[in-house]
N, C-alpha and C. Protein backbone atom coordinates (compact mmCIF):
# COMPACT_ATOMS: atom_id res chain seq x y z
N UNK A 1 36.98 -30.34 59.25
CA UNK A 1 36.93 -30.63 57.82
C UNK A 1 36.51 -32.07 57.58
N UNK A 2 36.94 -32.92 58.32
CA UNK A 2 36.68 -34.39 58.55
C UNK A 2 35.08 -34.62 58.77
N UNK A 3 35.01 -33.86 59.38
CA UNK A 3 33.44 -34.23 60.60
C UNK A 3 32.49 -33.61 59.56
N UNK A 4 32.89 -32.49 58.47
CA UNK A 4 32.23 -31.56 57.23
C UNK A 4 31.69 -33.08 56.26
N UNK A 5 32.93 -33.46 56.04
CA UNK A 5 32.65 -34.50 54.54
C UNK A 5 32.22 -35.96 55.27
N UNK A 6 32.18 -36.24 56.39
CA UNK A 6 31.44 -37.36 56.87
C UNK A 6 29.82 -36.66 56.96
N UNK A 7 29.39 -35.52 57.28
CA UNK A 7 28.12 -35.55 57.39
C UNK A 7 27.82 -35.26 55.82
N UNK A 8 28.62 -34.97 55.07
CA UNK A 8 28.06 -34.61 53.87
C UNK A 8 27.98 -35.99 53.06
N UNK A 9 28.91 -36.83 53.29
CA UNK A 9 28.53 -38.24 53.02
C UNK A 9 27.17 -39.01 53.29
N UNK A 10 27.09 -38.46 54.83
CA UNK A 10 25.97 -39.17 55.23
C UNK A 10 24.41 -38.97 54.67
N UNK A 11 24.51 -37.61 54.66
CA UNK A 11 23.75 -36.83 53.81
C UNK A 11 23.20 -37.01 52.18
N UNK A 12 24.21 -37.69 51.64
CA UNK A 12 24.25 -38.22 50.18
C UNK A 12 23.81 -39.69 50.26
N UNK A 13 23.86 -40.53 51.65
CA UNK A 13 23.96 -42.21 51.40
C UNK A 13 22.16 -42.05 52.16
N UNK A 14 21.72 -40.95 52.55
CA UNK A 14 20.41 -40.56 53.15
C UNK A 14 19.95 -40.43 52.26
N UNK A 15 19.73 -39.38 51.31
CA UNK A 15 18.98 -39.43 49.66
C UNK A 15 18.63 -39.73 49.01
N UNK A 16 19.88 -41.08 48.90
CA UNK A 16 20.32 -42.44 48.29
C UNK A 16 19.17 -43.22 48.42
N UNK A 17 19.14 -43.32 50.01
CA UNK A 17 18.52 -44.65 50.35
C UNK A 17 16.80 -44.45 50.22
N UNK A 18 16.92 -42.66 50.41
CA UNK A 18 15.26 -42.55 50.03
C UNK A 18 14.98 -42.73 48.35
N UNK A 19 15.33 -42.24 47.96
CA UNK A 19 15.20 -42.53 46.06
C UNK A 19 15.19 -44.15 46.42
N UNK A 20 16.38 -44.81 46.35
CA UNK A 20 15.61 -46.44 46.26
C UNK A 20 14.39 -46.85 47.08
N UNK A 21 13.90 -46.30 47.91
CA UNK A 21 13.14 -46.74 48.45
C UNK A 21 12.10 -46.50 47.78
N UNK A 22 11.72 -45.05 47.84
CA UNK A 22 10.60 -44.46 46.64
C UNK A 22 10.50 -45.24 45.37
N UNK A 23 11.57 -45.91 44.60
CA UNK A 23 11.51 -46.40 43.21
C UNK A 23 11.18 -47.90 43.66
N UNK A 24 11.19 -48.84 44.62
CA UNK A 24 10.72 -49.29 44.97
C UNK A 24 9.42 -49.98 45.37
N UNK A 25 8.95 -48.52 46.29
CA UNK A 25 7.58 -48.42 46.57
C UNK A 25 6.72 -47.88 45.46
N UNK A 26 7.28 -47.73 44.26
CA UNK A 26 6.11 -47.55 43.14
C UNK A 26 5.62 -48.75 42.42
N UNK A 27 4.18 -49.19 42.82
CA UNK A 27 4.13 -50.63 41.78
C UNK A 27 4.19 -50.76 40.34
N UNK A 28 4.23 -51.63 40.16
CA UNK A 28 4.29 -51.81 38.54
C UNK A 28 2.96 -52.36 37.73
N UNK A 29 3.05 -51.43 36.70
CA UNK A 29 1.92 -51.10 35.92
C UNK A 29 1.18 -52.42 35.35
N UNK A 30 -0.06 -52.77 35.91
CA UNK A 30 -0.61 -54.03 35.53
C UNK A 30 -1.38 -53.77 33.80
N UNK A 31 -1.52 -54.81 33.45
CA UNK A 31 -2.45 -54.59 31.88
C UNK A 31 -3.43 -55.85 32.61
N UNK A 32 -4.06 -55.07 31.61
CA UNK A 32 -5.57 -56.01 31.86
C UNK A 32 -5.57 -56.50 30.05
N UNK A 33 -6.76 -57.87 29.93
CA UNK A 33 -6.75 -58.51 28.75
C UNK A 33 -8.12 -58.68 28.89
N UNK A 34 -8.88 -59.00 27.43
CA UNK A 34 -9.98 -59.49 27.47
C UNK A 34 -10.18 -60.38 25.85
N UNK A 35 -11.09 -61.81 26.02
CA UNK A 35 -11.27 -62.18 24.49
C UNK A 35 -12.32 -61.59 23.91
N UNK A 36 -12.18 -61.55 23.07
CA UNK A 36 -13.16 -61.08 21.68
C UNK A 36 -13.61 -62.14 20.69
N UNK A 37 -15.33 -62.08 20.48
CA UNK A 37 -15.32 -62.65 19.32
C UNK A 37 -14.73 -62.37 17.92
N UNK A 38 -14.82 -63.25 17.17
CA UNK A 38 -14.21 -63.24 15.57
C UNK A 38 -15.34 -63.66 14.97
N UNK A 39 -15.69 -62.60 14.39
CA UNK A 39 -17.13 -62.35 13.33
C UNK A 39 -17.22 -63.86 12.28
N UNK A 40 -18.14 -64.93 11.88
CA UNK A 40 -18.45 -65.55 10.47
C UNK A 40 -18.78 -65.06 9.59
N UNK A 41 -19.45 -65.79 8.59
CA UNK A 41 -19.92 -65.64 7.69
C UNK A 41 -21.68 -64.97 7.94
N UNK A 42 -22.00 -65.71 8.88
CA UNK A 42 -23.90 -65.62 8.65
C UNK A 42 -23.65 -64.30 9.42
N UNK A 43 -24.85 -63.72 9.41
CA UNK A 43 -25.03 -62.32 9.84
C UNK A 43 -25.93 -63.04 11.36
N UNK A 44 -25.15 -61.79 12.04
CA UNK A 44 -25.19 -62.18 13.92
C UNK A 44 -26.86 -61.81 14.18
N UNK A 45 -27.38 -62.82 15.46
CA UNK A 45 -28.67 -62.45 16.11
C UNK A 45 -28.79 -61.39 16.73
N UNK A 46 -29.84 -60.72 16.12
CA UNK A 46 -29.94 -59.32 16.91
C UNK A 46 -31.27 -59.22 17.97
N UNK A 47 -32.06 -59.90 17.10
CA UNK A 47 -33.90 -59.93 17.45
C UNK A 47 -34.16 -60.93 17.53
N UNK A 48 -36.04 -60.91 18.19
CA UNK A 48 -36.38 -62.21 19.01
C UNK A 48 -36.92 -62.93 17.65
N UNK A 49 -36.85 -61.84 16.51
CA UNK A 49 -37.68 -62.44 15.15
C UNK A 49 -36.80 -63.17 14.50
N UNK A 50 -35.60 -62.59 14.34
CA UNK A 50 -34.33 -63.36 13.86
C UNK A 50 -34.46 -65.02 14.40
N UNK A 51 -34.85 -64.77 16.10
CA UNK A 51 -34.43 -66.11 16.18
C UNK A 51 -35.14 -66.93 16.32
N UNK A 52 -36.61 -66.35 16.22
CA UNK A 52 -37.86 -67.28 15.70
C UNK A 52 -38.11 -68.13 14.42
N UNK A 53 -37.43 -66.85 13.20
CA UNK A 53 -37.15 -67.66 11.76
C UNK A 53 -36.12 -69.15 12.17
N UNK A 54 -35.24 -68.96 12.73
CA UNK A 54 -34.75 -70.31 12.71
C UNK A 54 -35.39 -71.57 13.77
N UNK A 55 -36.12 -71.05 14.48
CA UNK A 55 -36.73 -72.19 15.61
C UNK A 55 -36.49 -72.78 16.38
N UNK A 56 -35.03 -72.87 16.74
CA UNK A 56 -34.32 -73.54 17.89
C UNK A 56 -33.48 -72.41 18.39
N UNK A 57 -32.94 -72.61 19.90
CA UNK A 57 -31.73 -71.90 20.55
C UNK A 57 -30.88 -72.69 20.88
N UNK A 58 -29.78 -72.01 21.36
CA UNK A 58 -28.70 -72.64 21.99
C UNK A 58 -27.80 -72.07 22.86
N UNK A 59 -27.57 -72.74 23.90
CA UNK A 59 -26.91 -72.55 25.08
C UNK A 59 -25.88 -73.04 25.47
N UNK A 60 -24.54 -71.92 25.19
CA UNK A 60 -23.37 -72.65 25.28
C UNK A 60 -22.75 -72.69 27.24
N UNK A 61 -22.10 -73.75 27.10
CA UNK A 61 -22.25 -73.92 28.99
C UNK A 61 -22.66 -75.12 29.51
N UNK A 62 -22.23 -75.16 30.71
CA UNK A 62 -20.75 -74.48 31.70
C UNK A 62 -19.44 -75.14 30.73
N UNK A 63 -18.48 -73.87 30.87
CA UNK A 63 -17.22 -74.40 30.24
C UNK A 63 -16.77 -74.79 31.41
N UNK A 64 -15.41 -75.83 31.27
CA UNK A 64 -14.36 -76.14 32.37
C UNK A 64 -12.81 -75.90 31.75
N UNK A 65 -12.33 -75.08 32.42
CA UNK A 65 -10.79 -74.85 32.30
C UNK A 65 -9.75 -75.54 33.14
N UNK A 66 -8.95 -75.88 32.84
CA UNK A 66 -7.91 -76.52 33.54
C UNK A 66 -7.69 -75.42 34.45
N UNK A 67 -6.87 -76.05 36.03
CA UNK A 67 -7.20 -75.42 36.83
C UNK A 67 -5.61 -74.21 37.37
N UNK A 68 -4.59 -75.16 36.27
CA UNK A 68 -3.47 -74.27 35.89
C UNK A 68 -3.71 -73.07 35.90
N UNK A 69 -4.78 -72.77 34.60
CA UNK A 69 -4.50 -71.33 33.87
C UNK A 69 -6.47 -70.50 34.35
N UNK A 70 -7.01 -71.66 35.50
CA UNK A 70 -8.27 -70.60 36.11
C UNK A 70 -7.52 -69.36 37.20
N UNK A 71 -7.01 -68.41 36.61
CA UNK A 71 -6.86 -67.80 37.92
C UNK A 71 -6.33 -65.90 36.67
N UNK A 72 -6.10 -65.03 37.54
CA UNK A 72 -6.20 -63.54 36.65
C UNK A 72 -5.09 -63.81 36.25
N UNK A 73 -4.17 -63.97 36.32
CA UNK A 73 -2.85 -63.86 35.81
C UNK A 73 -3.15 -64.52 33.88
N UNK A 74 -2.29 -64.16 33.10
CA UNK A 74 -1.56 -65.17 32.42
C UNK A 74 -1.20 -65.83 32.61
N UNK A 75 -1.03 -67.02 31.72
CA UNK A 75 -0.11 -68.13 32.27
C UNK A 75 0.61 -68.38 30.58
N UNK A 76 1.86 -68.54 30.79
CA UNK A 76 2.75 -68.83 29.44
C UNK A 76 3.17 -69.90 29.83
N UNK A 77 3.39 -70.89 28.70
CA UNK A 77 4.25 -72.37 28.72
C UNK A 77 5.78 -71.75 28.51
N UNK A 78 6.80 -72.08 28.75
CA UNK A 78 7.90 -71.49 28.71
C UNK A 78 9.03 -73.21 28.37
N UNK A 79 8.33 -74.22 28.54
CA UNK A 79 9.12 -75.46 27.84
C UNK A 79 8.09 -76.63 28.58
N UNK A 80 8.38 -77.76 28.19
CA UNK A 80 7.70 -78.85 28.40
C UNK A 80 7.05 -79.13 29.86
N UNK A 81 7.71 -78.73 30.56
CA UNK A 81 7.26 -79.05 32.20
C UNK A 81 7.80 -77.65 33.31
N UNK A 82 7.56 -76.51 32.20
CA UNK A 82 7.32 -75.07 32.95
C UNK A 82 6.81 -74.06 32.50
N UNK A 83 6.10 -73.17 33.27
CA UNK A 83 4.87 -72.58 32.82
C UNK A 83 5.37 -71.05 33.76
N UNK A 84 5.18 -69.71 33.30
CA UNK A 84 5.04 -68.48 33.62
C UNK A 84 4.08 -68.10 34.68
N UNK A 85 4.06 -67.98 35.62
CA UNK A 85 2.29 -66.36 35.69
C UNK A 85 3.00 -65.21 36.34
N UNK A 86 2.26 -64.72 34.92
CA UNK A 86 2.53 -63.12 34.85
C UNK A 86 1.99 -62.13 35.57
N UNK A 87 2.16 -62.02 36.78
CA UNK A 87 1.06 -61.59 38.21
C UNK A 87 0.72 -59.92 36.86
N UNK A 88 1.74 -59.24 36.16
CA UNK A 88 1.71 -57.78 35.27
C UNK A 88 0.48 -57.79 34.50
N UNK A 89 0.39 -59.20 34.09
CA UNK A 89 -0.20 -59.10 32.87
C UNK A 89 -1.89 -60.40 32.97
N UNK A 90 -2.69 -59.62 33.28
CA UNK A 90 -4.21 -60.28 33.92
C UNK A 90 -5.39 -60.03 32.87
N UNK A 91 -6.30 -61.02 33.23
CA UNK A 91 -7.59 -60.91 32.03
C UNK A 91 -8.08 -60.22 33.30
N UNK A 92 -9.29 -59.17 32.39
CA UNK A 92 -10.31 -58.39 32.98
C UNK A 92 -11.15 -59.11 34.20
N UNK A 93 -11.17 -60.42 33.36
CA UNK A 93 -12.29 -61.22 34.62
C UNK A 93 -11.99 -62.66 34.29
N UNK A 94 -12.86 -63.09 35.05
CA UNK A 94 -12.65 -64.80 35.21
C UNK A 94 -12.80 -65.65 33.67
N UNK A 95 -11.96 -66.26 33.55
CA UNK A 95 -11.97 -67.04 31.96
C UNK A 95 -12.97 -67.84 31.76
N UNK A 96 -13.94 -68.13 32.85
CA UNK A 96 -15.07 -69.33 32.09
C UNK A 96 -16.12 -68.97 31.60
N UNK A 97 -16.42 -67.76 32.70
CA UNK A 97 -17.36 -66.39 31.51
C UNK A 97 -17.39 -66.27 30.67
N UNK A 98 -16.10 -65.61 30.22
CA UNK A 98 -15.31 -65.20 28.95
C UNK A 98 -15.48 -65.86 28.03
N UNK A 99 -15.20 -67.40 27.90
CA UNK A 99 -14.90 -67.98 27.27
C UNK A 99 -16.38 -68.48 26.60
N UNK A 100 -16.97 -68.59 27.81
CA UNK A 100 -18.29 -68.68 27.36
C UNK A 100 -19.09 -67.67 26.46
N UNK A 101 -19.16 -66.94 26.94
CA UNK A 101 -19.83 -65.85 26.09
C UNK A 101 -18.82 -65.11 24.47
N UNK A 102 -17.57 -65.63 24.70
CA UNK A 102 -16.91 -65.46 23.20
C UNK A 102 -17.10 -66.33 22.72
N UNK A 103 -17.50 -67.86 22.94
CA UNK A 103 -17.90 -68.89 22.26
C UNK A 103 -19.40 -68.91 21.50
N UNK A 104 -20.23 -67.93 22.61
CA UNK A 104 -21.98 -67.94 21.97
C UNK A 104 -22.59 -66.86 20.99
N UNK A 105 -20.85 -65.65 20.92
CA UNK A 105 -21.28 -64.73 20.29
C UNK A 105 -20.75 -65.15 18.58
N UNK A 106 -19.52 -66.19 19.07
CA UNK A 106 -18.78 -66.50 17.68
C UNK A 106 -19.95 -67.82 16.99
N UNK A 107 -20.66 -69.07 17.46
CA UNK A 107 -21.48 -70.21 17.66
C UNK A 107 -23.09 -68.65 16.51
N UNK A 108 -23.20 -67.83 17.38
CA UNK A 108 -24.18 -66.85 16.94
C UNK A 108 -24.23 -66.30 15.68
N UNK A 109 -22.79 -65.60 14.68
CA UNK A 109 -22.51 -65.20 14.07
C UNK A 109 -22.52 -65.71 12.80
N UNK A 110 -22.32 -67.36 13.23
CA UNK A 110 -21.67 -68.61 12.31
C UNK A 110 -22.85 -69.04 12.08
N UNK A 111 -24.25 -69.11 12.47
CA UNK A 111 -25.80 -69.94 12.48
C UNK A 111 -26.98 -68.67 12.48
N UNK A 112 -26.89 -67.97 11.15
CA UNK A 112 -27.73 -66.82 10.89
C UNK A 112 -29.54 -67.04 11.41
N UNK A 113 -29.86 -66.48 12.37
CA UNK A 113 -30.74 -66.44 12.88
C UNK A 113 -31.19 -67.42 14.21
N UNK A 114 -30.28 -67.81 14.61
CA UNK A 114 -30.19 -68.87 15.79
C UNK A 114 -29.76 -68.01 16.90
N UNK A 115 -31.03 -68.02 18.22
CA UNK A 115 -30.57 -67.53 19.20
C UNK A 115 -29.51 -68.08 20.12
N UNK A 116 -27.95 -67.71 20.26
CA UNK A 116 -27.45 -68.35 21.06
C UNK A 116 -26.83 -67.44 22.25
N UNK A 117 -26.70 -68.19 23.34
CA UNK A 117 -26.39 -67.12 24.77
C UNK A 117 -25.55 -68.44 25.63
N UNK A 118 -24.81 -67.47 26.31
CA UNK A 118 -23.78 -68.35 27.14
C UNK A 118 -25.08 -69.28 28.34
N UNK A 119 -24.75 -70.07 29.38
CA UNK A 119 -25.23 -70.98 29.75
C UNK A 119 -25.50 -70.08 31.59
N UNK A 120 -24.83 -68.99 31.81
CA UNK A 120 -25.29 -68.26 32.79
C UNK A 120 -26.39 -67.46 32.67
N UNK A 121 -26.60 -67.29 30.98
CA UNK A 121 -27.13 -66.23 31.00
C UNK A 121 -28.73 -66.78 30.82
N UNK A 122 -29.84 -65.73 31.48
CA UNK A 122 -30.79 -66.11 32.36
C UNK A 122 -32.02 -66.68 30.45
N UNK A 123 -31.71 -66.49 29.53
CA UNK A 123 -32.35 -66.70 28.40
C UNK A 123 -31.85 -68.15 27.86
N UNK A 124 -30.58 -68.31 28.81
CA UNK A 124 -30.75 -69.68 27.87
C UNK A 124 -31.56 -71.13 28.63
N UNK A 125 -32.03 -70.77 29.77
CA UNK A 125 -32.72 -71.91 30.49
C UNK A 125 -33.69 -72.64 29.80
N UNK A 126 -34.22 -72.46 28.57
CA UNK A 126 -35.16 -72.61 28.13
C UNK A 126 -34.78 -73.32 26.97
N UNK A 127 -33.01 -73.54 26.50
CA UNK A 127 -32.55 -73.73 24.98
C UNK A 127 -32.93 -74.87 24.76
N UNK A 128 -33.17 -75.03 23.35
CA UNK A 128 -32.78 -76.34 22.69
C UNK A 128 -32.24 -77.09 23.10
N UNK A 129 -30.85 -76.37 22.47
CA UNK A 129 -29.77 -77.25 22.51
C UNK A 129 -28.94 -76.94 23.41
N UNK A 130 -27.88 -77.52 24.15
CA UNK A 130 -26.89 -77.15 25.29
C UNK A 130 -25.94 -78.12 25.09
N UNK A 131 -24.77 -77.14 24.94
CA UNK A 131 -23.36 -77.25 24.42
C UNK A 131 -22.72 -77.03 25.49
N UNK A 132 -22.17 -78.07 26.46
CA UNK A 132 -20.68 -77.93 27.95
C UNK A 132 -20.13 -78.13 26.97
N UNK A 133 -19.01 -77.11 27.44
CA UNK A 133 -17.47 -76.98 26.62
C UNK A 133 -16.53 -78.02 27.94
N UNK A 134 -15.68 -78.56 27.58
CA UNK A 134 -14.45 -79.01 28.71
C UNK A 134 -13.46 -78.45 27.94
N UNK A 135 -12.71 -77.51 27.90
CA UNK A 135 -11.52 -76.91 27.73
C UNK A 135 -10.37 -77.64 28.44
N UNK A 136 -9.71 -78.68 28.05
CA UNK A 136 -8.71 -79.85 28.51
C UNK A 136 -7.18 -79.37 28.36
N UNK A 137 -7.16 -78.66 27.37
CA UNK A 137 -5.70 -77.86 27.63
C UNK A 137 -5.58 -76.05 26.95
N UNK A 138 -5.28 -75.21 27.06
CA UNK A 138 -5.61 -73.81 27.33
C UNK A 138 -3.85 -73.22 27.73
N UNK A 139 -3.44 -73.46 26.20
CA UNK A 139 -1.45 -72.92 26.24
C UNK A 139 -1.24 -72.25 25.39
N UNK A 140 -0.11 -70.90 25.69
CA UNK A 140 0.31 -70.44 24.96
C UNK A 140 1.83 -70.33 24.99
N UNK A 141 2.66 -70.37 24.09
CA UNK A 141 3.64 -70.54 23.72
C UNK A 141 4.19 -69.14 23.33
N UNK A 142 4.76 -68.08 24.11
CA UNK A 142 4.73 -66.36 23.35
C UNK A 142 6.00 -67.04 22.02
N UNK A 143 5.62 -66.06 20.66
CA UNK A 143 6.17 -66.28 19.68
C UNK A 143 5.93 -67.14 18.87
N UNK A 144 5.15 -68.13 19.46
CA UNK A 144 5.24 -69.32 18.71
C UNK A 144 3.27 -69.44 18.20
N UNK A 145 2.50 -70.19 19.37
CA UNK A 145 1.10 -70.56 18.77
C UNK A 145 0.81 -70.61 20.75
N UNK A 146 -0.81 -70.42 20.08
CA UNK A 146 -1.69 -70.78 21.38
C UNK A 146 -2.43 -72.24 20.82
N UNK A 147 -2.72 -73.03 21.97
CA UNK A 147 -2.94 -74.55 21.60
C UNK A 147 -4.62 -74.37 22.66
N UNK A 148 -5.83 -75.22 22.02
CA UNK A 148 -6.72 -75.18 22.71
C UNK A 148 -6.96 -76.88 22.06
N UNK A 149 -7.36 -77.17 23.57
CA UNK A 149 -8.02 -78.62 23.38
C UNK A 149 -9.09 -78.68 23.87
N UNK A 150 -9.87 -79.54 23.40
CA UNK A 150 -11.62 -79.16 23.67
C UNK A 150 -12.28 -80.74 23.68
N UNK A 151 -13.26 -81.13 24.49
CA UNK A 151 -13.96 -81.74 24.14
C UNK A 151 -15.77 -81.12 25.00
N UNK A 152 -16.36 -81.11 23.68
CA UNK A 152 -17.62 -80.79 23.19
C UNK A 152 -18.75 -81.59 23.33
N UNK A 153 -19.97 -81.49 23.88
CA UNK A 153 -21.08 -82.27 23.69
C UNK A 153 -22.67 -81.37 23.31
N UNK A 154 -23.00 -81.91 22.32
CA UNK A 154 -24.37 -81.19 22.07
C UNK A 154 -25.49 -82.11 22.54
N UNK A 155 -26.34 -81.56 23.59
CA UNK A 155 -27.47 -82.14 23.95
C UNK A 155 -28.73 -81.56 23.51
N UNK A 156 -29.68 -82.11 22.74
CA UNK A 156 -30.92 -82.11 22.07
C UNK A 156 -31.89 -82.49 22.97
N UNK A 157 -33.17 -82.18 22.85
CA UNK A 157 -34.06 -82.39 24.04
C UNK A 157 -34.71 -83.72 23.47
N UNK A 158 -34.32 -83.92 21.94
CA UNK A 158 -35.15 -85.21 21.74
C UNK A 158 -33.66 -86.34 20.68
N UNK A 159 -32.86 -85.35 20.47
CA UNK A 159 -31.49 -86.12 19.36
C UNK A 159 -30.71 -86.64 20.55
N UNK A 160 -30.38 -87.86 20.41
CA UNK A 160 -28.82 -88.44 20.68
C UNK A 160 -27.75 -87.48 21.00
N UNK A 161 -26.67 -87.01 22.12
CA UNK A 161 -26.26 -86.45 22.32
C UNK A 161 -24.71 -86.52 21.09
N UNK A 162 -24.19 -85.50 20.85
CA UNK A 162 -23.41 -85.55 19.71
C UNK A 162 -22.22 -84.93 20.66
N UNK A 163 -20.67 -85.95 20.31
CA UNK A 163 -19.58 -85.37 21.15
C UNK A 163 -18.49 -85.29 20.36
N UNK A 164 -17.85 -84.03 20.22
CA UNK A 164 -17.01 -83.36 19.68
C UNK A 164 -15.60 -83.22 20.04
N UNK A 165 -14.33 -83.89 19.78
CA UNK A 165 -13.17 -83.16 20.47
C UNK A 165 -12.09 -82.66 19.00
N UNK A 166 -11.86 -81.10 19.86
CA UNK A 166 -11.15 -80.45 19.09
C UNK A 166 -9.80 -80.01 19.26
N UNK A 167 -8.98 -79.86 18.73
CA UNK A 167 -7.39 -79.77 18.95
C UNK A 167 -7.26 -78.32 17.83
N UNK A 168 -7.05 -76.93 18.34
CA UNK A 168 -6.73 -76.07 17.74
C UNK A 168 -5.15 -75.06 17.84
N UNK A 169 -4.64 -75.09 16.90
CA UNK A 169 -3.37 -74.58 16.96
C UNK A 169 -3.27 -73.19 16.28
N UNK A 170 -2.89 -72.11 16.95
CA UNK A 170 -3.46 -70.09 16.04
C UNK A 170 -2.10 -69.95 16.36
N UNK A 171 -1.74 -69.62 14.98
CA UNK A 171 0.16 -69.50 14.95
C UNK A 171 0.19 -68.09 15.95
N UNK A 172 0.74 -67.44 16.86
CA UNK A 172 1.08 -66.14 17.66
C UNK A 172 2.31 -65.38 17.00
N UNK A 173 2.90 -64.79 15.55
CA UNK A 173 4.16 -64.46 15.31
C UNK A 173 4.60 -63.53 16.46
N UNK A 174 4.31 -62.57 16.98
CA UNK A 174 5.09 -61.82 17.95
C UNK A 174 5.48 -62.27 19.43
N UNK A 175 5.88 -61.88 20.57
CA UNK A 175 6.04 -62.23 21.96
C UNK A 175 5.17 -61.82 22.55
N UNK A 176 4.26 -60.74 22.03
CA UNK A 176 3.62 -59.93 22.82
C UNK A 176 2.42 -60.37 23.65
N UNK A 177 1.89 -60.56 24.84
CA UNK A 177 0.77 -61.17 25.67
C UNK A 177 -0.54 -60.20 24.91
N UNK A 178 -0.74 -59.00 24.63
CA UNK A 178 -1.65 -58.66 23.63
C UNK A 178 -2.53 -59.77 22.52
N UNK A 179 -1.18 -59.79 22.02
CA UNK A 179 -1.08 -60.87 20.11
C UNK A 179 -1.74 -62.26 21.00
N UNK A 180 -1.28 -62.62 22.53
CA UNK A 180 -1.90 -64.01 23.00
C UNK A 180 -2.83 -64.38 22.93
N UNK A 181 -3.64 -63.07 23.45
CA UNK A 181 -4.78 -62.68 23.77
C UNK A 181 -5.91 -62.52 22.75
N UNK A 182 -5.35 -62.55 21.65
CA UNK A 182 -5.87 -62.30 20.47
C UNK A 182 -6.10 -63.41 19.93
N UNK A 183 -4.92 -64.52 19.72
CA UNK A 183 -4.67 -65.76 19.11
C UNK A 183 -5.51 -66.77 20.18
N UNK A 184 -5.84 -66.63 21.45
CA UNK A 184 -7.08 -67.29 21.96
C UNK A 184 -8.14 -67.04 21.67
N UNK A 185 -8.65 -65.77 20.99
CA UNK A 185 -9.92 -65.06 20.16
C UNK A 185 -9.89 -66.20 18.90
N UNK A 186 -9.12 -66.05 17.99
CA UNK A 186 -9.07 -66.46 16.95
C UNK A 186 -9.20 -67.71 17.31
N UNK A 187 -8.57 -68.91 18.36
CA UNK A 187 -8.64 -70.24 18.30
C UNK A 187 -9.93 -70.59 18.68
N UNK A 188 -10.39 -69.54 19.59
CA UNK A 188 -11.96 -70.15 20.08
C UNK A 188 -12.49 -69.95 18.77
N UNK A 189 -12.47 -68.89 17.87
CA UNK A 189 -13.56 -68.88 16.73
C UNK A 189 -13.33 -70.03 15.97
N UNK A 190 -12.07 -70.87 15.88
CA UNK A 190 -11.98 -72.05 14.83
C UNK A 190 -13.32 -73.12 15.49
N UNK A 191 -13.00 -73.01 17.45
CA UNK A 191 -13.24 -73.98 17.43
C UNK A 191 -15.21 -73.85 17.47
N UNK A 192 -15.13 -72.55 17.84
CA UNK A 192 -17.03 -72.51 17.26
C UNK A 192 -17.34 -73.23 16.45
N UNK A 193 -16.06 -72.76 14.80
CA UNK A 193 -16.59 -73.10 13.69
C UNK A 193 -17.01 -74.67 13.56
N UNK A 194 -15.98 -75.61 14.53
CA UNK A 194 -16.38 -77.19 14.09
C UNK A 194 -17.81 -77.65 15.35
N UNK A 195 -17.81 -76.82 16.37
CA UNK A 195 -19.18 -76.93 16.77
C UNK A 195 -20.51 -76.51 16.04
N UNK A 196 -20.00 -75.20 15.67
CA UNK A 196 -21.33 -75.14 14.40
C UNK A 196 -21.81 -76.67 13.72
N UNK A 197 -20.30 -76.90 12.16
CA UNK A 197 -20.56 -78.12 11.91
C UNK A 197 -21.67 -79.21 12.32
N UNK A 198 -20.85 -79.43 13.94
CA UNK A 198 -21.53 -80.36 14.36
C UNK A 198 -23.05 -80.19 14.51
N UNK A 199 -23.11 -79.13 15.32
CA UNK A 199 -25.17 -79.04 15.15
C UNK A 199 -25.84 -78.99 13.80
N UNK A 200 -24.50 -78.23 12.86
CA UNK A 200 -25.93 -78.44 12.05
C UNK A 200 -25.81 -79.89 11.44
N UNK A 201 -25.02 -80.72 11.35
CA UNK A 201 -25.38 -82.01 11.06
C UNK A 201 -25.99 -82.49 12.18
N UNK A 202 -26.03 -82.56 13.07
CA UNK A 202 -26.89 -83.24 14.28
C UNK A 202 -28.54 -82.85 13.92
N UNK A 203 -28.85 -81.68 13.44
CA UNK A 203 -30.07 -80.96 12.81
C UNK A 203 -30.64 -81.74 11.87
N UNK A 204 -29.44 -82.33 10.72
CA UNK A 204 -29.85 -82.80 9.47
C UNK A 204 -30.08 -83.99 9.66
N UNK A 205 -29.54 -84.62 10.91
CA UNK A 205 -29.75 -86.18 10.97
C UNK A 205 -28.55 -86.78 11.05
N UNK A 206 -27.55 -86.24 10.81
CA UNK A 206 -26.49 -86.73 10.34
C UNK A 206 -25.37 -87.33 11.46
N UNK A 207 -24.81 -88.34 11.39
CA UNK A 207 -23.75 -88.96 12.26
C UNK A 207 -23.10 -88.36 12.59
């Protein structure tokens, strides 16, 4: 009877140990992220005619990201001198791409008939104008705001180079790494908007 309920024990702490193991060995479900442009006002380049009416291009590129938050993961600020990565929660692909090409589609949208293309891409060798982004700080705060710091330079093939630094703050109300992901959409489009600005006063002559 003894020797019955010891193997039947054993039998139960055997089961046991396979279920934890199995729940274990199941990984955990990654999300993927990606930015998006945020549409302007001017109506976006579609054609080579579109961007002949305006007469110049532009080529946004190479961005530089701090080297914190270059990598797939998220990265959350969590207080003054500590920071998250969220191995769960990853962008689709590398952020300088990204960033680039959500910067030339939002830069595009904002300057109706101006061809603009990120700085990899094989059409802009030829631009006007060429806009390096330095992306100097790149934080998000879940609940609170995502913070982008920027400094900007527009180079003209015949204007004075024009240099830009921007400090953008996109309130985030929820926790959610989604809403983050979003509120870096939205901060890059602010900060298109004061690069726009700047070219087109650099265009007009202007300081």
């Amino acid at each position: 009877m003894i020797l019955r309920k010891l193997c039947s024990a054993a039998n139960m702490a055997a089961v046991l140990a396979m279920f934890l193991l199995a729940a274990c060995g199941t990984p955990a479900k990654t999300t993927y992220y990606t930015l998006n442009p945020v549409p302007g006002n001017a109506p976006p380049t579609t054609t080579e005619g579109q961007a002949g009416k305006a007469g110049f291009s532009v080529s946004v590129g190479p961005v530089r990201i701090p080297e914190m938050v270059d990598r797939p993961p998220l990265v959350v600020r969590q207080g003054p001198n500590q920071v998250e990565v969220l191995e769960e929660h990853r962008w689709a692909e590398s952020l300088q791409p990204q960033i680039a090409r959500t910067l030339a589609a939002d830069l595009g949208s904002r300057m109706g008939g101006v061809r603009v293309t990120a700085s990899q891409d094989y059409a802009s060798q030829h631009a006007d104008y060429r806009i390096p982004v330095d992306i100097e700080r790149f934080d998000a705060v879940p609940g609170e705001a995502v913070i982008i710091e920027a400094v900007w330079t527009i180079r003209g093939k015949t204007e004075n180079p024009r240099i830009g630094c921007s400090v953008i703050r996109e309130p985030v109300r929820s926790g959610s790494y989604e809403d983050i992901a979003a509120g870096y959409g939205r901060a890059l489009a602010a900060l298109s908007d004061e690069i726009a600005a700047g070219l087109q006063k650099m265009r007009a002559g202007g300081n």
